[in-house]
Protein backbone atom coordinates (compact mmCIF):
# COMPACT_ATOMS: atom_id res chain seq x y z
CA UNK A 1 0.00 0.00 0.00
CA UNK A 2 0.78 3.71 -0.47
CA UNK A 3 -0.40 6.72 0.63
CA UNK A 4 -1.69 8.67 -2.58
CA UNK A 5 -1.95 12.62 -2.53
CA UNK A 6 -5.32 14.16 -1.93
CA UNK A 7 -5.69 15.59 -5.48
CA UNK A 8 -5.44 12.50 -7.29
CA UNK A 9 -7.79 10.12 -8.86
CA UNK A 10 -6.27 7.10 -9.08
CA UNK A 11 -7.53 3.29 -9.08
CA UNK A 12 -4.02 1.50 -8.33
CA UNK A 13 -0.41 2.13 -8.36
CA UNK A 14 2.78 0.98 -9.84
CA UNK A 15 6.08 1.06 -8.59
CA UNK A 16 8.60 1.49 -11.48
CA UNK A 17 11.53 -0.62 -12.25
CA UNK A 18 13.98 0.24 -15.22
CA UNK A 19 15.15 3.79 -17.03
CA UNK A 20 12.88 3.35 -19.74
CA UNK A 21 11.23 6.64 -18.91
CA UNK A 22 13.65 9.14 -17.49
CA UNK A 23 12.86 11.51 -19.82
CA UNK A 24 9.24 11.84 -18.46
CA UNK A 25 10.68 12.65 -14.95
CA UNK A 26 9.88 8.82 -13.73
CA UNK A 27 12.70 6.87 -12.27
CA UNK A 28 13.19 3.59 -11.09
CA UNK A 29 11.32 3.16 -7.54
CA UNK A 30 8.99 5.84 -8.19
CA UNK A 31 4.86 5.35 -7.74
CA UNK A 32 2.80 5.87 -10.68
CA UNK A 33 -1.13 6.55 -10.49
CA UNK A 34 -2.80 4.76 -12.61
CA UNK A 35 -6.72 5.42 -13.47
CA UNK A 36 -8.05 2.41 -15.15
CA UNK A 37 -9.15 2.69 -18.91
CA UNK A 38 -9.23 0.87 -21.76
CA UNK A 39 -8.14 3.58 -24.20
CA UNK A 40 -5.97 6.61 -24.11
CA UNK A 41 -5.35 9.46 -26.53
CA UNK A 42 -2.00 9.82 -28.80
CA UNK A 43 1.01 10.82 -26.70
CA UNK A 44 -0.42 10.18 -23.08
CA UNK A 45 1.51 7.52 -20.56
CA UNK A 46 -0.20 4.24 -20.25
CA UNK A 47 0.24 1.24 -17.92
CA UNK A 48 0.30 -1.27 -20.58
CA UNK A 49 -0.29 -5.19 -20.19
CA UNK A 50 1.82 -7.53 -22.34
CA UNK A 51 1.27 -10.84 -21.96
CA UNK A 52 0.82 -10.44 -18.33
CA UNK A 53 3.46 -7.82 -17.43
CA UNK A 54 3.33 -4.25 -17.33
CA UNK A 55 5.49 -1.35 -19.32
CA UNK A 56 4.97 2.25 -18.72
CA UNK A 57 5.04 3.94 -22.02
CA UNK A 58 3.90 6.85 -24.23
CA UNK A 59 1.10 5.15 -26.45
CA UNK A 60 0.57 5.84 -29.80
CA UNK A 61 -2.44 4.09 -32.18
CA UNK A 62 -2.11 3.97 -35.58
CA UNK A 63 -6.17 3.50 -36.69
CA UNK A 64 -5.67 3.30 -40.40
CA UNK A 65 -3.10 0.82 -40.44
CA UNK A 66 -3.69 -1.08 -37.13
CA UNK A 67 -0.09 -0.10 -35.58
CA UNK A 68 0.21 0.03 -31.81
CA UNK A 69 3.65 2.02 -30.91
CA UNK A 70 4.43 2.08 -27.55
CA UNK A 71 7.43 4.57 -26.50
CA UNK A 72 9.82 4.86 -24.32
CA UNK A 73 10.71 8.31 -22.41
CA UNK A 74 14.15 7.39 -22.76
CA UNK A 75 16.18 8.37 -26.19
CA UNK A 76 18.85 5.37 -25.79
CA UNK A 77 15.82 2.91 -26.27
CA UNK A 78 13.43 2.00 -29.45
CA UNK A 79 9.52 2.20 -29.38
CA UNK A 80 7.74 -1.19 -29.12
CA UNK A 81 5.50 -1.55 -31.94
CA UNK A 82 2.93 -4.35 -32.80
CA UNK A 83 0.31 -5.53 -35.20
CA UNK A 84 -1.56 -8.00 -36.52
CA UNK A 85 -2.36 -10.77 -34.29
CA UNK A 86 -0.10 -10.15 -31.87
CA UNK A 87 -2.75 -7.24 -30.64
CA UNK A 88 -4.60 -9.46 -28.88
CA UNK A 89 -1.62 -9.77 -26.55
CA UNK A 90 -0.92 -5.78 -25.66
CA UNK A 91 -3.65 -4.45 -23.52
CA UNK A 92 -4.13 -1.10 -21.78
CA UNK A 93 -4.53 -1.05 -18.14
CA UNK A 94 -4.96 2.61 -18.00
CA UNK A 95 -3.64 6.55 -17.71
CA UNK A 96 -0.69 7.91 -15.94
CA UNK A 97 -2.29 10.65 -13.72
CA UNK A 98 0.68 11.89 -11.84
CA UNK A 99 3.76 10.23 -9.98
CA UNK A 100 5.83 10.38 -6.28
CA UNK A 101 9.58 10.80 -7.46
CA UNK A 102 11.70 9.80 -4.52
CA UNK A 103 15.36 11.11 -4.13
């Protein structure tokens, strides 16, 4: 458990592992509120489910040609992308809403 600030709306919370977002302000160990949805708009951090872990990334949906990019804040690593079948295996838990950054 963790104690979430007043001011946000969050359903759960992830504590982040990795450097894959540094550029976003997120480090490794921080807490991430998460508000669950299925769906988030170009550019916004997602928890993302695939197959049955979780990534923080920028998402990024392609609707005319069925491309799911998921980036990294971090310019030393390369955007996930997938389509086709392997869709059915990326799944979005739902929207970064803000984030404790511990020193």
């Amino acid at each position: 458990y963790v104690d979430v600030p007043e001011n946000v709306q969050c359903d759960f919370c992830l504590r982040c592992k990795g450097d894959s977002m540094i550029d976003a302000g997120i480090h490794e160990g921080d807490v991430v509120y998460i508000h669950i949805t299925p769906q988030v708009e170009n550019g916004q951090i997602a928890a993302v489910r695939i197959d049955g872990e979780a990534t923080l990334k920028r998402v990024f949906w392609d609707e005319h040609q069925q491309v799911l990019q998921l980036n990294p804040c971090n310019a030393a690593m390369s955007p996930m992308v997938f389509t086709g079948p392997v869709l059915d295996t990326v799944h979005i838990e739902g929207k970064a809403v803000g984030f404790t950054h511990w020193f």
